[in-house]
N, C-alpha and C. Protein backbone atom coordinates (compact mmCIF):
# COMPACT_ATOMS: atom_id res chain seq x y z
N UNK A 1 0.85 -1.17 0.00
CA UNK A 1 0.00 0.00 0.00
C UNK A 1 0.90 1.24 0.00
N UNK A 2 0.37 2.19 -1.01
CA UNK A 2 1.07 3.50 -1.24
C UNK A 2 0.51 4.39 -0.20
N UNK A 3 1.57 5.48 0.94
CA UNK A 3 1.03 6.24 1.63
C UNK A 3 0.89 7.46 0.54
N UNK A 4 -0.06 8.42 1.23
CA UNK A 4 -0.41 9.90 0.75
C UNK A 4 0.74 10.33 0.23
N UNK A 5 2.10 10.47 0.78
CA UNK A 5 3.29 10.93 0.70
C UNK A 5 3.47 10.70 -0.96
N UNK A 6 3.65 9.27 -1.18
CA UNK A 6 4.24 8.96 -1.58
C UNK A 6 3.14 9.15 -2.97
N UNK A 7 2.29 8.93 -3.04
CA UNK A 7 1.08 9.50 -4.21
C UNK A 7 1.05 10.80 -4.93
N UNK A 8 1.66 11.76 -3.67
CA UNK A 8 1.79 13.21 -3.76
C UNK A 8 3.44 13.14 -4.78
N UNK A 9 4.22 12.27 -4.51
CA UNK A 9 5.13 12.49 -5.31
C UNK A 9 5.41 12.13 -6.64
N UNK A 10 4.40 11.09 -6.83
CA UNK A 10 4.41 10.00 -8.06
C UNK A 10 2.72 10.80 -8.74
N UNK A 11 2.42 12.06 -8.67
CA UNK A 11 1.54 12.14 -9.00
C UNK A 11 0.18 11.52 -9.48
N UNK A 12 -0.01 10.31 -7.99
CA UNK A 12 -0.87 9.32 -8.43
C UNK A 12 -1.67 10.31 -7.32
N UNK A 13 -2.81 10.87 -6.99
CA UNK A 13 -3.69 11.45 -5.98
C UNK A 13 -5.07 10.61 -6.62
N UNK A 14 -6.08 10.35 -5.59
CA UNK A 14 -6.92 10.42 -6.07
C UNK A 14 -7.71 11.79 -5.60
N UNK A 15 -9.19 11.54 -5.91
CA UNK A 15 -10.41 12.67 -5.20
C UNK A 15 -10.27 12.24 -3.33
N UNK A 16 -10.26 11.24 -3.12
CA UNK A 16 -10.53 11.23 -1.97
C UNK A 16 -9.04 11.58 -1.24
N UNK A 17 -7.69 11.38 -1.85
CA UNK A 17 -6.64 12.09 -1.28
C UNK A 17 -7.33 13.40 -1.24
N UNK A 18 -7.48 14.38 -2.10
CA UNK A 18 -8.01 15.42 -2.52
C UNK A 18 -8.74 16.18 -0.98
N UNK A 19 -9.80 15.07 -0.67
CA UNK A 19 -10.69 15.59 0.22
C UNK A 19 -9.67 15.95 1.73
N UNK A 20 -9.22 14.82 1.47
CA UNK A 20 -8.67 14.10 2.96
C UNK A 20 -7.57 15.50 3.16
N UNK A 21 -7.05 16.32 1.97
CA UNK A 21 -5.85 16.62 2.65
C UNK A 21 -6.78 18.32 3.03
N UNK A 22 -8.38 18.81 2.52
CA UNK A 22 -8.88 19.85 2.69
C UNK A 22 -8.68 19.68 4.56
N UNK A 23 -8.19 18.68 5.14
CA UNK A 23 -8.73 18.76 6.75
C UNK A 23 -9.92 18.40 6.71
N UNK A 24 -10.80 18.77 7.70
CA UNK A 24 -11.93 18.64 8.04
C UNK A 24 -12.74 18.30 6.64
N UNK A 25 -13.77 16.96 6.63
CA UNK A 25 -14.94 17.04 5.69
C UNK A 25 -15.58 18.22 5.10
N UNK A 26 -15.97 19.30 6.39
CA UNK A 26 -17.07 19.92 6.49
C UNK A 26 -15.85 21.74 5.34
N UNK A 27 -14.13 21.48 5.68
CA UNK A 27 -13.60 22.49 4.55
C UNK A 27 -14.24 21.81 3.12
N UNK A 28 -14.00 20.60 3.02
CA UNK A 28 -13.93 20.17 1.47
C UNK A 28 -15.64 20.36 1.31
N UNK A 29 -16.42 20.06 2.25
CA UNK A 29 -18.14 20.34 1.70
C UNK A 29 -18.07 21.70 1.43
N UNK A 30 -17.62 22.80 2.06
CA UNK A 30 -17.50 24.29 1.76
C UNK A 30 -16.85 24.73 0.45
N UNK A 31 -15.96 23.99 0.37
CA UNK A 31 -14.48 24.48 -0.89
C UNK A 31 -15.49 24.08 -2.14
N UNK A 32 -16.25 22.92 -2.22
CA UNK A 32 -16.97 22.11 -3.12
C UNK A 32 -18.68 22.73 -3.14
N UNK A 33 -19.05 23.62 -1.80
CA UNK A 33 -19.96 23.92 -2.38
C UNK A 33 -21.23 22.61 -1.84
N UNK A 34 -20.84 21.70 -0.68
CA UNK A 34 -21.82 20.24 -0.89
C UNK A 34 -22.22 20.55 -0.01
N UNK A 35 -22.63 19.53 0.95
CA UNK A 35 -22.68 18.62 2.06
C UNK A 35 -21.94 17.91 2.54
N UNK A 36 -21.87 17.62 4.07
CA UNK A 36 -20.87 16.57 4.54
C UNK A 36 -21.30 15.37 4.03
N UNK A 37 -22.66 15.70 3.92
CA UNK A 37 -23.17 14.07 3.52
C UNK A 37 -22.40 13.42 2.09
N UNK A 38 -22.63 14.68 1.58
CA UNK A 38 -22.26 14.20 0.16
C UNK A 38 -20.86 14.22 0.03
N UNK A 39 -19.77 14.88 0.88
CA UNK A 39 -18.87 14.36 0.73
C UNK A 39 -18.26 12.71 1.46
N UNK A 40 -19.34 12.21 2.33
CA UNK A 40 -19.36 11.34 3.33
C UNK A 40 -19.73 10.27 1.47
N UNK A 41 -20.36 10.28 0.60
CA UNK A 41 -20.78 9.78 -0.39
C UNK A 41 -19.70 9.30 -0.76
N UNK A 42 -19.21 10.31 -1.86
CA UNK A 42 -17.72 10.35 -2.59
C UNK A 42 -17.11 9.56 -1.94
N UNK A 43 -16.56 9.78 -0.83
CA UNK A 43 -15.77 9.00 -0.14
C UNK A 43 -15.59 7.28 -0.26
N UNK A 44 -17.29 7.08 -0.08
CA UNK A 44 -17.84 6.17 0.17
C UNK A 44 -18.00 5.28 -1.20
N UNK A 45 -17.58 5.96 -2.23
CA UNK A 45 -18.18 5.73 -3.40
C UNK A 45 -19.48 5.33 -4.19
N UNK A 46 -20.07 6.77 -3.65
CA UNK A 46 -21.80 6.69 -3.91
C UNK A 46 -21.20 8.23 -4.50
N UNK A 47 -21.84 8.38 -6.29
CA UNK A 47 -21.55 9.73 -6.67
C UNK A 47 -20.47 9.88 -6.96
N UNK A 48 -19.61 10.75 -7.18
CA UNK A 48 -18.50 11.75 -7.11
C UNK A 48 -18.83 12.86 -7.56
N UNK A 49 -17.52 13.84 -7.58
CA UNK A 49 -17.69 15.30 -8.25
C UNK A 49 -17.60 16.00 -9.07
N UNK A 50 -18.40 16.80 -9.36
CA UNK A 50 -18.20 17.03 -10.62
C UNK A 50 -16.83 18.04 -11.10
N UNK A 51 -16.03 18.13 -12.29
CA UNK A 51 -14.96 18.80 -12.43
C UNK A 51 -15.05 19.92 -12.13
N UNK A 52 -15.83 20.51 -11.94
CA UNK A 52 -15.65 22.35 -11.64
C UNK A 52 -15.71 21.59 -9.77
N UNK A 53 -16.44 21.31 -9.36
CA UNK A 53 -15.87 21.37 -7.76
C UNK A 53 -14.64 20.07 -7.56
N UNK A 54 -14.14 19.29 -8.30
CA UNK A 54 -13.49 18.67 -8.17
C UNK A 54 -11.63 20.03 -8.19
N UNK A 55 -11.93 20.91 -9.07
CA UNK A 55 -11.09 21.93 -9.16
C UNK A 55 -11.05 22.71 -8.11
N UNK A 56 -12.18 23.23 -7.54
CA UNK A 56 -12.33 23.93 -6.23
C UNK A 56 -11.60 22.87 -5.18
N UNK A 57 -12.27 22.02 -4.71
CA UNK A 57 -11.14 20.82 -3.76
C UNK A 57 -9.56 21.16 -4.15
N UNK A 58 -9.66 20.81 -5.25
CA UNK A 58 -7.73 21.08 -5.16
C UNK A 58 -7.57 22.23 -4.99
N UNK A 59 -8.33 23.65 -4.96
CA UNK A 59 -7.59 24.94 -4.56
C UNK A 59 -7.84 24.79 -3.22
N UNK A 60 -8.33 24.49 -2.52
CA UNK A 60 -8.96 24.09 -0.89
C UNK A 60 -7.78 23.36 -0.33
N UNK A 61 -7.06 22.54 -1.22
CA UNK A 61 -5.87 21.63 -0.62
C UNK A 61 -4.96 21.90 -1.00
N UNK A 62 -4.82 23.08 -2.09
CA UNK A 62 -3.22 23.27 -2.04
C UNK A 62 -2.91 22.57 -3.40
N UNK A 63 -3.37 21.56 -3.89
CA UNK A 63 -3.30 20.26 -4.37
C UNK A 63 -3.08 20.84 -5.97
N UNK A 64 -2.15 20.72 -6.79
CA UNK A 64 -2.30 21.21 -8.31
C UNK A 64 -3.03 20.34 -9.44
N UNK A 65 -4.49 20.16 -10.16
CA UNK A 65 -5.53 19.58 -10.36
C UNK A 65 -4.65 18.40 -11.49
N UNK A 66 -3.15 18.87 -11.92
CA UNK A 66 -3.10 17.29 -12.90
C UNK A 66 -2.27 16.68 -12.47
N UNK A 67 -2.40 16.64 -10.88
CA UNK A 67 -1.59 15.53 -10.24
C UNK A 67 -2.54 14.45 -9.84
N UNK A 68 -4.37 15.09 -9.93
CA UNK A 68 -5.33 13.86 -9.55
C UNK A 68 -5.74 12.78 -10.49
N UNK A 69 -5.68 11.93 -10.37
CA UNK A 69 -6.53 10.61 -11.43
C UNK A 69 -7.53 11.15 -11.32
N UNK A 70 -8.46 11.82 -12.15
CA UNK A 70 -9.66 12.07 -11.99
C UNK A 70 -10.40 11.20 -13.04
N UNK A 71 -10.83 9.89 -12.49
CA UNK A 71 -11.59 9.05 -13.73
C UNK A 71 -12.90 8.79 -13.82
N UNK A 72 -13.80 9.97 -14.08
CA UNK A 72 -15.43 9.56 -13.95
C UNK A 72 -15.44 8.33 -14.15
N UNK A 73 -16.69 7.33 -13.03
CA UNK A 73 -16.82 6.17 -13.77
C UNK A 73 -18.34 6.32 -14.42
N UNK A 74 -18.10 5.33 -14.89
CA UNK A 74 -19.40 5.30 -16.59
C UNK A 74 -20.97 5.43 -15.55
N UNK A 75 -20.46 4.55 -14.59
CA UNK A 75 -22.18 4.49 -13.89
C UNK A 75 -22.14 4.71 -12.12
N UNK A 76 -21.74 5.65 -11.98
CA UNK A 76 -21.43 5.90 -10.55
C UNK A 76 -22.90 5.63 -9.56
N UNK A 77 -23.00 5.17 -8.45
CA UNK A 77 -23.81 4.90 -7.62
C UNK A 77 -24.45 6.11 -7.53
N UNK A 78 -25.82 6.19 -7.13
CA UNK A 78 -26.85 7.13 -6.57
C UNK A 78 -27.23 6.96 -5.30
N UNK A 79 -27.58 7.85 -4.27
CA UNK A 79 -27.97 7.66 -3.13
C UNK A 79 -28.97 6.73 -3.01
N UNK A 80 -29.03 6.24 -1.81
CA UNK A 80 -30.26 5.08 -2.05
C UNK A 80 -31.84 5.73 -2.13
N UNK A 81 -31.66 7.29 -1.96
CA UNK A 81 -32.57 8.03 -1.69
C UNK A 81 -33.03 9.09 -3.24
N UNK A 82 -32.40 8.60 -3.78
CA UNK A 82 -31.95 9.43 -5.08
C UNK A 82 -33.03 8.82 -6.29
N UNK A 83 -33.94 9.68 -6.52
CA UNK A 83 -34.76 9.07 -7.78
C UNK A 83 -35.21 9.82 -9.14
């Protein structure tokens, strides 16, 4: 297993490095514009974000945006509440 460190150097980040390094959930729900919930989602891999707040997160972390794998997937989960 690759630590953060070492992701940050090999420019492998994902979104959820991304979140993790805003500190607190509740910076990256602000920086992004969400919910904790919904960043509690992402995390979780229910959803992800979309590229304009996926860009905001990396100014929130410092983070420079083409160091992230950012790989929409084709059919990302919906809340179970989501219709």
């Amino acid at each position: 297993m690759t630590t953060l460190l070492q992701r940050i150097q090999t420019d492998a980040l994902t979104i959820s490095d991304v979140i993790n390094l805003c500190g607190k959930r509740q910076n990256a729900a602000d920086a992004a514009g969400v919910s904790r919930k919904t960043i509690h989602n992402w995390l979780n891999g229910i959803g992800e974000p979309s590229f304009s707040q996926g860009l905001r997160l990396c100014a929130a972390s410092g983070i420079n945006p083409a160091t992230v794998a950012y790989e929409p997937s084709a059919h990302p989960q919906q809340p179970a509440n989501h219709r």
